[in-house]
N, C-alpha and C. Protein backbone atom coordinates (compact mmCIF):
# COMPACT_ATOMS: atom_id res chain seq x y z
N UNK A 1 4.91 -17.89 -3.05
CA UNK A 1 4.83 -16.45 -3.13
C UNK A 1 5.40 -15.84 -1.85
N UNK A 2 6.41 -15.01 -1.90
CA UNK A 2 7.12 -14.49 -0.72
C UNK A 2 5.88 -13.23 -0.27
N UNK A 3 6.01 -13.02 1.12
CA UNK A 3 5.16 -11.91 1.50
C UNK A 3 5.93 -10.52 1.28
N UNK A 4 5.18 -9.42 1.42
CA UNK A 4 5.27 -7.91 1.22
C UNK A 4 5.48 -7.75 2.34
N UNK A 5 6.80 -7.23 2.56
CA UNK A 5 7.76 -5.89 3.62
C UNK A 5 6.63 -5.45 3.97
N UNK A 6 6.95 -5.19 5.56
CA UNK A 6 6.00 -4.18 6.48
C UNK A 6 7.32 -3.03 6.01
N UNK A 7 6.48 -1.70 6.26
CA UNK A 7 6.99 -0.70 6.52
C UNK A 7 7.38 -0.36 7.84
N UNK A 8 8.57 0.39 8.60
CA UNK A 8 9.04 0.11 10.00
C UNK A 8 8.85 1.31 10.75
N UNK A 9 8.73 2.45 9.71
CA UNK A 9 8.77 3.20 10.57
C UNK A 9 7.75 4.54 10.26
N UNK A 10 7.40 5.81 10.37
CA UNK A 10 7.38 6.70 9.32
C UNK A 10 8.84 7.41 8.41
N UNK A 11 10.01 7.44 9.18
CA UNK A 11 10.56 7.83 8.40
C UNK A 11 10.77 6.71 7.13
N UNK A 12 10.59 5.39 7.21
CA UNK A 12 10.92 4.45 6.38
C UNK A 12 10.12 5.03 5.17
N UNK A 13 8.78 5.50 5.42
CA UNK A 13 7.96 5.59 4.80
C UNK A 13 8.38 6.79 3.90
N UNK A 14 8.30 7.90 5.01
CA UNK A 14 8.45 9.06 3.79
C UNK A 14 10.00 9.14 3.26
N UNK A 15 11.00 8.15 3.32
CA UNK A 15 11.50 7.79 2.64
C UNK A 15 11.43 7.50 1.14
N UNK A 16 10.86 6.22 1.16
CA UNK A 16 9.86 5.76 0.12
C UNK A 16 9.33 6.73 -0.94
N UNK A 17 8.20 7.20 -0.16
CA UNK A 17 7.76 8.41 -1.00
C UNK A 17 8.76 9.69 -2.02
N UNK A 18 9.57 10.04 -1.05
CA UNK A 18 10.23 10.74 -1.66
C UNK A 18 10.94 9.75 -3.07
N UNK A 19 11.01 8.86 -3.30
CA UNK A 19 11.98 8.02 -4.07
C UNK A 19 10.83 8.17 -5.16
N UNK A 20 11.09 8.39 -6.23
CA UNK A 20 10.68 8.85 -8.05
C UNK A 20 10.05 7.49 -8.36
N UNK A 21 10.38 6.31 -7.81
CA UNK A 21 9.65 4.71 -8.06
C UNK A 21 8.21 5.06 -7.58
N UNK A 22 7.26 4.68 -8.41
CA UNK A 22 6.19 4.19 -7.86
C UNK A 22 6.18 3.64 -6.46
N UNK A 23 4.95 4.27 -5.40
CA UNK A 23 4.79 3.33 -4.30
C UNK A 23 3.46 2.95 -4.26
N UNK A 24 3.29 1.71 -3.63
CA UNK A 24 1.91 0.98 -3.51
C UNK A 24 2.20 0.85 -2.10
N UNK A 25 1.31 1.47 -1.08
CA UNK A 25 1.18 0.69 0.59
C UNK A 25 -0.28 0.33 0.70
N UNK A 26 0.12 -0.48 1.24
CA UNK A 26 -1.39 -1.44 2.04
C UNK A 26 -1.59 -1.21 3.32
N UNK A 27 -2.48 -0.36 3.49
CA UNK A 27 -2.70 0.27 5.28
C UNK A 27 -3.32 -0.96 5.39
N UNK A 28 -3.08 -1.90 6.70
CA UNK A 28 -4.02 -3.22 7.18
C UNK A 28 -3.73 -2.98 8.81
N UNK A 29 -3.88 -3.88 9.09
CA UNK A 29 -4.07 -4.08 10.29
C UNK A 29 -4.67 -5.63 10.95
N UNK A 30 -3.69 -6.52 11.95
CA UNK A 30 -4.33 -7.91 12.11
C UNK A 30 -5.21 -8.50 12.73
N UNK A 31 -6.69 -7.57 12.84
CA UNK A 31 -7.19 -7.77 13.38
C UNK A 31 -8.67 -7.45 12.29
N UNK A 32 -8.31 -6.70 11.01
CA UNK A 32 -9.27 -6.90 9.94
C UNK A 32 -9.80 -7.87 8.70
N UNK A 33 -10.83 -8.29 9.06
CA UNK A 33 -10.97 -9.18 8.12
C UNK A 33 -11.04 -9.09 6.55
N UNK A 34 -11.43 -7.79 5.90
CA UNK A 34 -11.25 -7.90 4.79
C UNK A 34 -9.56 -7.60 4.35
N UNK A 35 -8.99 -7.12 5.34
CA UNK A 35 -7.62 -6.78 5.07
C UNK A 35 -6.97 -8.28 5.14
N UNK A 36 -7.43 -9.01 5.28
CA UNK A 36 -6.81 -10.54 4.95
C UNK A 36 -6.71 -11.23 3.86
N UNK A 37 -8.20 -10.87 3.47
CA UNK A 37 -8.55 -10.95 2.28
C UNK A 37 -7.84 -10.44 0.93
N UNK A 38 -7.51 -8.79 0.76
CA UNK A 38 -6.69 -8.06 0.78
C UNK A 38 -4.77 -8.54 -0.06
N UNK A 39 -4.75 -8.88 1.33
CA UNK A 39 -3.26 -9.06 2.09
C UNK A 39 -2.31 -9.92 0.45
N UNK A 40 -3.20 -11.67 0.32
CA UNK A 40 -2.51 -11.94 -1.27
C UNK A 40 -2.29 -11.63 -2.43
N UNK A 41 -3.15 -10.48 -2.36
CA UNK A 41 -3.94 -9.55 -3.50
C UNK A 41 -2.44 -8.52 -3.89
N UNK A 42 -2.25 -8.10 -2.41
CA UNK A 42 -0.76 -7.22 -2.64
C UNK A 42 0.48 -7.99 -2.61
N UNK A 43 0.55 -9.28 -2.39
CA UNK A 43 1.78 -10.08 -2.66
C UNK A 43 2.13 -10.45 -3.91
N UNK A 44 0.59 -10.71 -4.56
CA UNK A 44 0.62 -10.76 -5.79
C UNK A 44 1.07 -9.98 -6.41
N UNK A 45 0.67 -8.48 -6.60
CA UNK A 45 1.20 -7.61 -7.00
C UNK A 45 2.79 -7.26 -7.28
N UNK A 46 2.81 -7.69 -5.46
CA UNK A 46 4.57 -7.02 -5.74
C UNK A 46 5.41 -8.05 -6.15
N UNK A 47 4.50 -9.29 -6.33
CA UNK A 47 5.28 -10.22 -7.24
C UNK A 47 5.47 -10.20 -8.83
N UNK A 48 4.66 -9.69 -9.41
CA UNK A 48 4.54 -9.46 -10.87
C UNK A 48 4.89 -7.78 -10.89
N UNK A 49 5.10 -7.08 -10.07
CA UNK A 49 5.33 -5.47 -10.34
C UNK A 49 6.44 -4.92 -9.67
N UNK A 50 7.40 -5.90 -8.81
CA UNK A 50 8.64 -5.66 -7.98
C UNK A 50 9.75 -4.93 -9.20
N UNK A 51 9.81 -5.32 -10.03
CA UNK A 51 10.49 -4.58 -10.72
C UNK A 51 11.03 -3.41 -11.51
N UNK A 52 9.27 -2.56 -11.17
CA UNK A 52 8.45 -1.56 -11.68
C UNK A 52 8.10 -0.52 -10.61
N UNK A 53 7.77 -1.53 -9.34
CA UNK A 53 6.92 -0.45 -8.08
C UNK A 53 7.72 -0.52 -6.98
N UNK A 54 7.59 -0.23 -5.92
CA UNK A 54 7.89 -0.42 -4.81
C UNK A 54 6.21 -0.85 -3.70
N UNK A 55 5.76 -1.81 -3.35
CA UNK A 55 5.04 -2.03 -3.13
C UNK A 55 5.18 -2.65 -1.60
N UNK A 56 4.46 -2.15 -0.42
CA UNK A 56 5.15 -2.52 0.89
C UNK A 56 3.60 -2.65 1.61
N UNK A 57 3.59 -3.04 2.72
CA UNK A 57 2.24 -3.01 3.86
C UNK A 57 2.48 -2.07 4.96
N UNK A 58 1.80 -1.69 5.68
CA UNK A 58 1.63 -0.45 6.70
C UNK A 58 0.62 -0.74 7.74
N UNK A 59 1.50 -1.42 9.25
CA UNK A 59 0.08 -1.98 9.80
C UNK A 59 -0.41 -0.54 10.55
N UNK A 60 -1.60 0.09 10.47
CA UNK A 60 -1.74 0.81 11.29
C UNK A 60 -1.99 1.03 12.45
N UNK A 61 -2.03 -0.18 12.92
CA UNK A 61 -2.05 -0.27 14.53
C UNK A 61 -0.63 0.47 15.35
N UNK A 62 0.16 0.01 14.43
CA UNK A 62 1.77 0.63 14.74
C UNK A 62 2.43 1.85 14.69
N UNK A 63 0.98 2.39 13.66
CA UNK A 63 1.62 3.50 12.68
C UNK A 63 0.30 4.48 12.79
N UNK A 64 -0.27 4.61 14.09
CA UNK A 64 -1.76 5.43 14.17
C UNK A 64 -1.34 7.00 13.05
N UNK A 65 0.03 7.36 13.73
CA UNK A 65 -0.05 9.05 13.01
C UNK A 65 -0.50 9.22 11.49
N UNK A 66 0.38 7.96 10.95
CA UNK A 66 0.16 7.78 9.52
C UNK A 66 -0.75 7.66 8.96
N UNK A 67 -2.31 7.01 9.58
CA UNK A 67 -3.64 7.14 9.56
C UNK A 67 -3.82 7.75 9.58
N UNK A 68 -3.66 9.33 10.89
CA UNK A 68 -4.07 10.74 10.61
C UNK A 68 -3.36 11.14 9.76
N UNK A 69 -2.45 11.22 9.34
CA UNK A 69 -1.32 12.11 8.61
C UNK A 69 -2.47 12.11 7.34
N UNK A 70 -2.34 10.43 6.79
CA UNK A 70 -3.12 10.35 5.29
C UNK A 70 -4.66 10.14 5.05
N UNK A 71 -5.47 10.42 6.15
CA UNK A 71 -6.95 10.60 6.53
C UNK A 71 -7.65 9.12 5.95
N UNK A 72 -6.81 8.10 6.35
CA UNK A 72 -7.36 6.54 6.39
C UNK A 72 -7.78 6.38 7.35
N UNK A 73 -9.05 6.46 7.31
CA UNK A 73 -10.53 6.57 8.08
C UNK A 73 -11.18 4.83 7.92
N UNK A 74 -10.84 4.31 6.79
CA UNK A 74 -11.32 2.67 6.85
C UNK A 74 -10.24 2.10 6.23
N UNK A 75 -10.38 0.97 6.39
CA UNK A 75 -9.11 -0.48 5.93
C UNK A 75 -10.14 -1.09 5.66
N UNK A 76 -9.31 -2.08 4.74
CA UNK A 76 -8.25 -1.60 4.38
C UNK A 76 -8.20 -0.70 3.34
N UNK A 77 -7.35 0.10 2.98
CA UNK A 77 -6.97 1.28 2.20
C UNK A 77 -5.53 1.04 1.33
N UNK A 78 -5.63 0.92 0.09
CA UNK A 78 -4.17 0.92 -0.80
C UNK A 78 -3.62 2.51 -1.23
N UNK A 79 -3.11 2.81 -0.88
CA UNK A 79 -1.90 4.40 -1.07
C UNK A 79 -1.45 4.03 -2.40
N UNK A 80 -1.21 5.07 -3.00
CA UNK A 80 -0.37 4.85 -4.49
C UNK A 80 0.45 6.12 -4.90
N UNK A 81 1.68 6.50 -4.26
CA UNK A 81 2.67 8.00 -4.51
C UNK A 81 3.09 7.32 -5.81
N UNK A 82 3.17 9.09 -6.56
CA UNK A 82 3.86 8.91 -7.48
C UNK A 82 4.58 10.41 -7.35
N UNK A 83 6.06 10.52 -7.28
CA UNK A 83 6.77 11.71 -7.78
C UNK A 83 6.50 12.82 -6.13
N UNK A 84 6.49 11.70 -4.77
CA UNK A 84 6.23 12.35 -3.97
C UNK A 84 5.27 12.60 -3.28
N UNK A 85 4.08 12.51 -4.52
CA UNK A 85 2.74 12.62 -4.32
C UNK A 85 1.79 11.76 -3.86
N UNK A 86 0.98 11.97 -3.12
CA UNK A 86 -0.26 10.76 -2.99
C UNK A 86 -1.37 11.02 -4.06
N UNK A 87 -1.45 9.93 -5.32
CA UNK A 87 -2.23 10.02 -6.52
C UNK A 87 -3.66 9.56 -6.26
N UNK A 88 -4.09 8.52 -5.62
CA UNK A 88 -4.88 7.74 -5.56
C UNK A 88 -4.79 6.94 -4.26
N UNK A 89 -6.42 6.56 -3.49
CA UNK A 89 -6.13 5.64 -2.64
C UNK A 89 -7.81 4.83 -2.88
N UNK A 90 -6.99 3.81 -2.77
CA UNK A 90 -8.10 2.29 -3.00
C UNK A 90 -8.98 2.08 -1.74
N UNK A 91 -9.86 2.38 -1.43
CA UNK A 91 -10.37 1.70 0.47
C UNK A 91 -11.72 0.75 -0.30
N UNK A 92 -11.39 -0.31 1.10
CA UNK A 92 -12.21 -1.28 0.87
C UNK A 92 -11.50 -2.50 -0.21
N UNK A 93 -11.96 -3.54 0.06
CA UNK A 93 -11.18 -4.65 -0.68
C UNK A 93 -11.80 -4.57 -1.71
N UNK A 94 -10.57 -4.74 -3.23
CA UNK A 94 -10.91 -4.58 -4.33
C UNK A 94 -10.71 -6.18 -4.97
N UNK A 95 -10.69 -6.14 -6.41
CA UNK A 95 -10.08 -7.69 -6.98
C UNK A 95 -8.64 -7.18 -7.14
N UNK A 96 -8.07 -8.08 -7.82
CA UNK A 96 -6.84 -8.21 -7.99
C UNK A 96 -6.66 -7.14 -9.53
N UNK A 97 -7.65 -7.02 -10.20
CA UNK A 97 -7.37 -6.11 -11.85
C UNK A 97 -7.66 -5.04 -10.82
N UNK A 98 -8.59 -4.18 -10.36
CA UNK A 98 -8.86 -2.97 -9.64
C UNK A 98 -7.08 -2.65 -9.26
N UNK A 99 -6.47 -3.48 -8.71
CA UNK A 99 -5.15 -2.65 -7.51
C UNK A 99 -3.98 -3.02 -9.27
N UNK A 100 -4.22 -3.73 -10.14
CA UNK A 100 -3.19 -3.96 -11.07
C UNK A 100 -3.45 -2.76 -12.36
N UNK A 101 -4.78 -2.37 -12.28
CA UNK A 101 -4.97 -1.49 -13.34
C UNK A 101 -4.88 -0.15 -12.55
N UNK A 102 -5.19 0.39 -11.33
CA UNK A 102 -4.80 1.35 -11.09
C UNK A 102 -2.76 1.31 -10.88
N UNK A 103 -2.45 0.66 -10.48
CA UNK A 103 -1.25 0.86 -10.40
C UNK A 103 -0.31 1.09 -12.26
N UNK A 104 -0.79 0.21 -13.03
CA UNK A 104 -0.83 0.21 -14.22
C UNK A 104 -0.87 2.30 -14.91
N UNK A 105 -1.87 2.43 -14.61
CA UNK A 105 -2.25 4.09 -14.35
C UNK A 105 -1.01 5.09 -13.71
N UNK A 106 -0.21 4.39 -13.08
CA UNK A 106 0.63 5.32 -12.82
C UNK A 106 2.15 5.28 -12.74
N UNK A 107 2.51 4.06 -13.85
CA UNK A 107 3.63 3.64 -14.02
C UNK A 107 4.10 4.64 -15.48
């Protein structure tokens, strides 16, 4: 299973967003333990949904503004834009149907 693209920058990001594809980000950070946990959960994903989503990671250690910007207050936290928008966000580690059926929701 190949790993999920960090995101590099904010503009990378609101890049992204702006783009009409589904986005899935994974706010983590390497120093959280459930965000480890986490972490295969979204590889998985963008392995069975790469063709459908755009699905990337966001360490926030790197990326503090982006924490304030999107009021991710705990990690880990899954983002889900659709059409620009921020639709939904996941906090706290979920299973693997939780992050496949919400994303499912907005394809």
């Amino acid at each position: 299973m190949t790993e999920t693209a960090y995101i590099q920058s904010e503009a990378e990001l609101d890049e992204l967003i702006a783009n009409p594809t589904l986005l899935v980000v994974d706010c983590t950070a390497t120093w959280c333990g459930p965000c480890k946990l986490v972490a295969p959960l979204i590889d998985q994903l963008n392995e069975a949904y790469s063709d459908r989503a755009q699905i990337r990671k966001l360490d926030l250690d790197d990326h503090k503004p982006v924490a304030k910007r999107f009021e991710v207050r705990s990690i880990p936290a899954v983002m889900f834009f659709k059409g620009g928008e921020q639709v939904e966000t996941l906090v706290g580690a979920k299973t693997y149907d939780e992050y496949s059926t919400t994303l499912e929701k907005y394809l």
